[in-house]
Protein backbone atom coordinates (compact mmCIF):
# COMPACT_ATOMS: atom_id res chain seq x y z
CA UNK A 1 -14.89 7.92 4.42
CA UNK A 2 -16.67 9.51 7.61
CA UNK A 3 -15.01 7.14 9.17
CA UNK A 4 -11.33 8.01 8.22
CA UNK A 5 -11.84 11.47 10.18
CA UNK A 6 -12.14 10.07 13.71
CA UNK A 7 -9.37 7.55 13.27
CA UNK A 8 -6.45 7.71 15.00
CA UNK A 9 -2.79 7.78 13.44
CA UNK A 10 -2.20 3.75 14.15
CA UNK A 11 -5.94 3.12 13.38
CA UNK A 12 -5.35 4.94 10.25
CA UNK A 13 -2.22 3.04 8.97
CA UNK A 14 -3.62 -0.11 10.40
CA UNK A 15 -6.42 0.66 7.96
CA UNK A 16 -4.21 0.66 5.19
CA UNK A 17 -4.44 -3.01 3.92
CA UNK A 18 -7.87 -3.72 4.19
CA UNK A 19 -7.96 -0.30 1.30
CA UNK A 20 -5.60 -1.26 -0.87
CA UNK A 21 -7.52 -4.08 -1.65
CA UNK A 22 -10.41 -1.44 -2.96
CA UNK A 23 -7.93 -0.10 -5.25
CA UNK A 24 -7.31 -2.81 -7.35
CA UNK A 25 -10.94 -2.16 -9.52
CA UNK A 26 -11.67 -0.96 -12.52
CA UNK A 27 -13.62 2.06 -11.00
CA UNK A 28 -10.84 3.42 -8.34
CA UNK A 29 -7.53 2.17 -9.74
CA UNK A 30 -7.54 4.77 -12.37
CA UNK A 31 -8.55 7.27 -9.48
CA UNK A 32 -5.69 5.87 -7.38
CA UNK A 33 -3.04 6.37 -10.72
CA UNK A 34 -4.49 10.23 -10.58
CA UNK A 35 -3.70 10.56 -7.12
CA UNK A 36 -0.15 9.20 -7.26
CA UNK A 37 0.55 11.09 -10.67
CA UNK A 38 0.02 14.58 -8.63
CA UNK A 39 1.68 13.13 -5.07
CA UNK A 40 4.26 10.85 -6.61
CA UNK A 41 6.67 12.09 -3.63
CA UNK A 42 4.01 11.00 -0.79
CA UNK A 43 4.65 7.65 1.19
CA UNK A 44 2.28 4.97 -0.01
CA UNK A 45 0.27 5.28 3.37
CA UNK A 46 -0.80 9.41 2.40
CA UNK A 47 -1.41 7.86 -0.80
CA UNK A 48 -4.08 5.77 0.27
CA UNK A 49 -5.45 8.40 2.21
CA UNK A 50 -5.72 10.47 -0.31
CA UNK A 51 -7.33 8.54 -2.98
CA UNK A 52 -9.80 7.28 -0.11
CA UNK A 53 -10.74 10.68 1.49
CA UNK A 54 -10.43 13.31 -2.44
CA UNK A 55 -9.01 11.57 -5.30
CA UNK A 56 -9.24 15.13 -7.10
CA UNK A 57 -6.80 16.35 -5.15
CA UNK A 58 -4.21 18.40 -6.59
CA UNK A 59 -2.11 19.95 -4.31
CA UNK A 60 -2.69 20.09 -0.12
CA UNK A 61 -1.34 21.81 2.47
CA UNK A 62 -1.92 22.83 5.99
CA UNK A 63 -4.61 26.14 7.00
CA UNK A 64 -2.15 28.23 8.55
CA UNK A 65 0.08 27.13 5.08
CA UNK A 66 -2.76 28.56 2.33
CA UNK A 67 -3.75 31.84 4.66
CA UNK A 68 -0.16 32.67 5.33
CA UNK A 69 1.83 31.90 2.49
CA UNK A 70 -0.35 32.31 -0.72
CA UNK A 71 -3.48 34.52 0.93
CA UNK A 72 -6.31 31.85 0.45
CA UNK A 73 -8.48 30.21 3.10
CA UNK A 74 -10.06 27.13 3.30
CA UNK A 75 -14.13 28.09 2.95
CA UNK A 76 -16.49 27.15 4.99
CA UNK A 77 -17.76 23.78 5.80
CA UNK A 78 -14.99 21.63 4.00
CA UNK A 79 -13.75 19.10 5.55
CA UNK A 80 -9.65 18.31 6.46
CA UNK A 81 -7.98 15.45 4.37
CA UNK A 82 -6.11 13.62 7.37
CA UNK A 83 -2.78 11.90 6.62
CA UNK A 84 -0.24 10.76 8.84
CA UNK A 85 3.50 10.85 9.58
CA UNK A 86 6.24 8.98 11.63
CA UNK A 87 6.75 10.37 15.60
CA UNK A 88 9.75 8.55 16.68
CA UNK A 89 10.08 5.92 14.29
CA UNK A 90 7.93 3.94 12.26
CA UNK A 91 6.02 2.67 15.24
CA UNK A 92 4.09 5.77 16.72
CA UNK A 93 1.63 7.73 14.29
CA UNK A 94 0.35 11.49 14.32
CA UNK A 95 -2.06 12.77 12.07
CA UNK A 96 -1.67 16.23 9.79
CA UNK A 97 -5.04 18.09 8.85
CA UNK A 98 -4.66 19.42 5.35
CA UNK A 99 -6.70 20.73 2.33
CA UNK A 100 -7.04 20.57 -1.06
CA UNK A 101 -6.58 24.24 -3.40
CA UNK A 102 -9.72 23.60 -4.82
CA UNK A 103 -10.96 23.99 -1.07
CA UNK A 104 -9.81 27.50 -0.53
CA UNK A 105 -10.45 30.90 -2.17
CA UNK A 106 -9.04 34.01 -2.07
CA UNK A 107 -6.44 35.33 -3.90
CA UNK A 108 -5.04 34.14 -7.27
CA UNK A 109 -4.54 30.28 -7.59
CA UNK A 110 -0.51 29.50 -7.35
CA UNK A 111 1.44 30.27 -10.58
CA UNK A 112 3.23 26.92 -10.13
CA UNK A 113 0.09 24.58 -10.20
CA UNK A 114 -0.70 26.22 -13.25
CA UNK A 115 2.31 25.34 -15.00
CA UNK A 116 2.47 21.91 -13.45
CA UNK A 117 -0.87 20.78 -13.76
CA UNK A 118 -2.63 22.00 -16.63
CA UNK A 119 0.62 21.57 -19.24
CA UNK A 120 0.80 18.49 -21.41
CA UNK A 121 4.28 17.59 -22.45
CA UNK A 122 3.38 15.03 -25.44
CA UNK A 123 4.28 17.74 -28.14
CA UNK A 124 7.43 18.74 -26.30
CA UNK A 125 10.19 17.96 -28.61
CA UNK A 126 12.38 17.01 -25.38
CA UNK A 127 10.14 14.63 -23.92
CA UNK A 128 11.32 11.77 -26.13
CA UNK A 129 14.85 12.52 -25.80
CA UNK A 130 14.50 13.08 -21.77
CA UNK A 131 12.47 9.26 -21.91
CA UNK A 132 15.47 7.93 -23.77
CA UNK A 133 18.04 9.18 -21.38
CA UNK A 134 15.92 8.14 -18.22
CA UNK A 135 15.83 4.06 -19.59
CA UNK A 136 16.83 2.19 -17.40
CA UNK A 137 18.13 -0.07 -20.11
CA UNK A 138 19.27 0.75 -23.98
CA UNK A 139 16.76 1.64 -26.46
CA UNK A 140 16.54 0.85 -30.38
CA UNK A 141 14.19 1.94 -33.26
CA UNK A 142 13.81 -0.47 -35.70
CA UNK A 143 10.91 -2.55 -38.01
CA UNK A 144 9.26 -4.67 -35.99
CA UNK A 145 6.61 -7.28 -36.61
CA UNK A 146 3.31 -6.44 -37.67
CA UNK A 147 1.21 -5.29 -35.22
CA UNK A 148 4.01 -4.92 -32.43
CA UNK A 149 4.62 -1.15 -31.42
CA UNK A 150 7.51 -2.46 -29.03
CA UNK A 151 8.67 -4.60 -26.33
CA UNK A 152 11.25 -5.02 -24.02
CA UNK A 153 14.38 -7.97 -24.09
CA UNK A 154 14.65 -9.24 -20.59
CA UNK A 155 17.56 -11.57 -21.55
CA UNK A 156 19.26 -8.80 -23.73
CA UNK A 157 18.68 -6.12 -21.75
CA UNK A 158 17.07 -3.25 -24.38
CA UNK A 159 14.05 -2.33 -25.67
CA UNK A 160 12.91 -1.94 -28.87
CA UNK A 161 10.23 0.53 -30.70
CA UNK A 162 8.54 0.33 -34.04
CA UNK A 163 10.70 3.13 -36.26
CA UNK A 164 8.48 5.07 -37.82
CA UNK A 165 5.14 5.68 -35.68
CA UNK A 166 3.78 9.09 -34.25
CA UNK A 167 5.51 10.99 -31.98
CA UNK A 168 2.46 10.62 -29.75
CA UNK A 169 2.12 6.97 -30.08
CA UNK A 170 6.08 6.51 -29.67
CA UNK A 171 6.40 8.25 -26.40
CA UNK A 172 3.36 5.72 -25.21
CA UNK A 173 5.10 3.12 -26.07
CA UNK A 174 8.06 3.56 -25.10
CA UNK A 175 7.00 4.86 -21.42
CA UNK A 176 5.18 1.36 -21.48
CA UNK A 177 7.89 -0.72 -22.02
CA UNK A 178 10.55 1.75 -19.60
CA UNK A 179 8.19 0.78 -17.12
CA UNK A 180 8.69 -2.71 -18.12
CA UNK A 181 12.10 -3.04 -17.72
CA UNK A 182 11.99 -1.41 -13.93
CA UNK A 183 9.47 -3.77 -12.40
CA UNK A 184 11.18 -7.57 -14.81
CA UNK A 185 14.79 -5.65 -12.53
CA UNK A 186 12.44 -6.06 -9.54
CA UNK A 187 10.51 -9.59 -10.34
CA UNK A 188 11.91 -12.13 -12.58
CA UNK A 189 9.31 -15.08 -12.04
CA UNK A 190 7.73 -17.07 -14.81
CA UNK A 191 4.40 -18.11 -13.56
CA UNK A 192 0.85 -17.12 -14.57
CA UNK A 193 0.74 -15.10 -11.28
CA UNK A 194 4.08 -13.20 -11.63
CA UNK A 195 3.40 -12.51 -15.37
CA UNK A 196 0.18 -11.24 -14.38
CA UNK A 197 1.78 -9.04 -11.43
CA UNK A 198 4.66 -7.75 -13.67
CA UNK A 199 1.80 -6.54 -16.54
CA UNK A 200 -0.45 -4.62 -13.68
CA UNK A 201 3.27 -2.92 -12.30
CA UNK A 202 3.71 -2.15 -15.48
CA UNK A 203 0.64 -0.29 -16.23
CA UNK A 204 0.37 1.47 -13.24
CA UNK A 205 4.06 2.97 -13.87
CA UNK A 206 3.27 3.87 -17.06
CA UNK A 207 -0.42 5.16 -16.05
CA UNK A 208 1.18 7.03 -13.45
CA UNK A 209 3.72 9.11 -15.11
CA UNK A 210 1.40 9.58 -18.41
CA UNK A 211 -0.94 11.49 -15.71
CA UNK A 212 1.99 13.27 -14.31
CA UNK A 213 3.25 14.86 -17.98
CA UNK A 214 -1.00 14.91 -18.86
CA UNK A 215 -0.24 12.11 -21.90
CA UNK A 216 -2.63 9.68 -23.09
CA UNK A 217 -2.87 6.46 -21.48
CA UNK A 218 -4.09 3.07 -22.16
CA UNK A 219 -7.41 1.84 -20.00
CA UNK A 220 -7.37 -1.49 -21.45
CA UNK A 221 -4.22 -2.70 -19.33
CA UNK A 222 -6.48 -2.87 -16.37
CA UNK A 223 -8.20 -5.58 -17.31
CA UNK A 224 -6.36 -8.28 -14.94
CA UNK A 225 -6.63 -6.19 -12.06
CA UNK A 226 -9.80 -7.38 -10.24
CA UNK A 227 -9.13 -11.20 -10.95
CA UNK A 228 -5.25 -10.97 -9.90
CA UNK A 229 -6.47 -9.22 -6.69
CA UNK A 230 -9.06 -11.19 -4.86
CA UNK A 231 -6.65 -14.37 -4.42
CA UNK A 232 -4.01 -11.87 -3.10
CA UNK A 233 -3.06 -10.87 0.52
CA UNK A 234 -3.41 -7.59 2.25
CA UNK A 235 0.48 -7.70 2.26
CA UNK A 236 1.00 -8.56 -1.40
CA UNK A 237 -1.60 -5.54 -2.93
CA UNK A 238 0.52 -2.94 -0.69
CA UNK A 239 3.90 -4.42 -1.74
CA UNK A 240 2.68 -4.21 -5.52
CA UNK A 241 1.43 -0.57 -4.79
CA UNK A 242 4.67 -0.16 -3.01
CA UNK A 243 6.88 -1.45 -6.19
CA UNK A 244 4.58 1.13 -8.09
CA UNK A 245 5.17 4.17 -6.45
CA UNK A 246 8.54 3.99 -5.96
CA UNK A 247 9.36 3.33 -10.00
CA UNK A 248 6.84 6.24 -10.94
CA UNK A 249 8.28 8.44 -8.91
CA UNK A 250 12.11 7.69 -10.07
CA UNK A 251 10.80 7.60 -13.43
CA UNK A 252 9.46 11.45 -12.99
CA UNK A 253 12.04 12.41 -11.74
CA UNK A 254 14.72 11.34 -13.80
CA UNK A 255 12.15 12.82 -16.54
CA UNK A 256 12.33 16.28 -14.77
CA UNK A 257 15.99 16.11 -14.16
CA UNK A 258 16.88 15.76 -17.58
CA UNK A 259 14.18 18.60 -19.23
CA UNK A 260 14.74 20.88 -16.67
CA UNK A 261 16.96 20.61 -13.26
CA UNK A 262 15.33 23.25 -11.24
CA UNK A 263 11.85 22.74 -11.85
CA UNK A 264 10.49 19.58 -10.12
CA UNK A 265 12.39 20.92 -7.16
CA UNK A 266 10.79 24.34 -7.25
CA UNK A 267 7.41 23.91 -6.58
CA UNK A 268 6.90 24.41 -3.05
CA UNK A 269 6.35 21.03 -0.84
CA UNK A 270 4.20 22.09 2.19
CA UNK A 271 4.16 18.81 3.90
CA UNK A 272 7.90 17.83 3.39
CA UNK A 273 7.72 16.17 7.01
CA UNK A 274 4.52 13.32 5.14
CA UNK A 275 6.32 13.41 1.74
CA UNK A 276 8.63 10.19 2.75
């Protein structure tokens, strides 16, 4: 992590691959799904950085950015979470210093990261009906076999949830298989190793999102991760994070869209010019 701080921008995205393999463990994937969950807007590269450098992170922004705009500062002797953005394409690199709100102090935390981070949605009586709307595919409640909570029909297109179960457990569920049908409309392979792939997408959609909203998730779908990781390539992890981020973050915001237009677009985005 030292190390990260006296990197330059190319050294820093060239870093990229050899980290994303670190992710895929037991111990930092669920620190990675934390990180994306609160930054689902960030490229995949900031990402990274942040789950290497503070995956408590909640919300960052510049010095000048907490002193002038919200009366905090940054206290002394923490150190500056360095991410990177496009200078003239994709091919030159600059680095951004930023910080963390839990490294300033001053006045009064944000009213915004209040409401967006310490509010679960699983007994909003909207979330189900916004999770319905933002399938990507039709949904139907119906009995199911014993011992199946739901799946999702590849071949027919729809997924279908036990009738019946907890509101809790059916919003679980159904985020689950949502999440399913997004990554089989990006992969459609049969083999061990595409089954595998399609299950950890899956669960890191799902894991995602359930972080965003604060609902309970399910650590027992990262049990291929380690295994299905060590035979892959550099190029392979970051296109998996890659498929990932880019569902979650549709998925959220189709979610916010639906409960409420106005308010995923309302909290202020410091870094808009690292947020792509």
């Amino acid at each position: 992590m030292e190390k990260l701080q006296t990197l330059t921008g190319e050294e820093l995205t060239g870093s990229l691959g050899r980290y994303a393999k670190t992710v895929f463990t037991y111990e930092v994937w669920p620190q990675y799904l934390s990180v994306s969950a609160n930054f689902h807007t960030f490229s995949l590269a900031n990402t990274l950085l942040l789950c290497a450098q503070k995956p408590d992170a909640l919300y960052v922004g510049g010095y000048h950015w907490w002193r002038d705009e919200f009366g905090r500062h940054v206290r002394k002797g923490e150190k500056a979470i360095r991410l990177v953005f496009p200078e003239y394409g994709e091919d030159c690199w600059r680095t951004a210093s930023v910080f963390d709100v839990s490294q300033t102090a001053g006045a009064r935390m944000p009213s915004f990261l209040t409401r967006r981070f310490m509010t679960s949605l699983k007994d909003d009586p909207l979330f189900l009906q916004s999770l319905l709307l933002a399938s990507p595919v039709p949904v139907r409640f119906e009995e199911t076999t014993a011992g199946v909570a739901g799946f999702y029909r590849p071949l027919d297109q729809e997924i279908i949830i036990r009738q019946g179960m907890p509101a809790e457990e059916t919003i679980r569920v159904l985020l689950y298989e949502i999440a399913s049908a997004l990554v089989h409309q990006e992969h459609s392979g049969d083999s061990r190793q595409d089954r595998i792939r399609r299950e950890i997408e899956t669960a890191g959609i799902a894991g995602i999102v359930s972080r965003r909203f604060m609902l309970s998730a399910d650590p027992s779908r990262f049990r291929h991760i380690g295994l299905w990781a060590k035979d892959q390539s550099p190029a392979d992890l970051t296109g998996t994070l890659e498929t990932i981020r880019c569902a979650a973050d549709k998925l959220i915001r189709l979610i916010c869209a639906v409960r409420d237009p106005q308010a995923e677009s309302s909290y202020p985005e410091p870094l808009s010019l690292i947020a792509a």
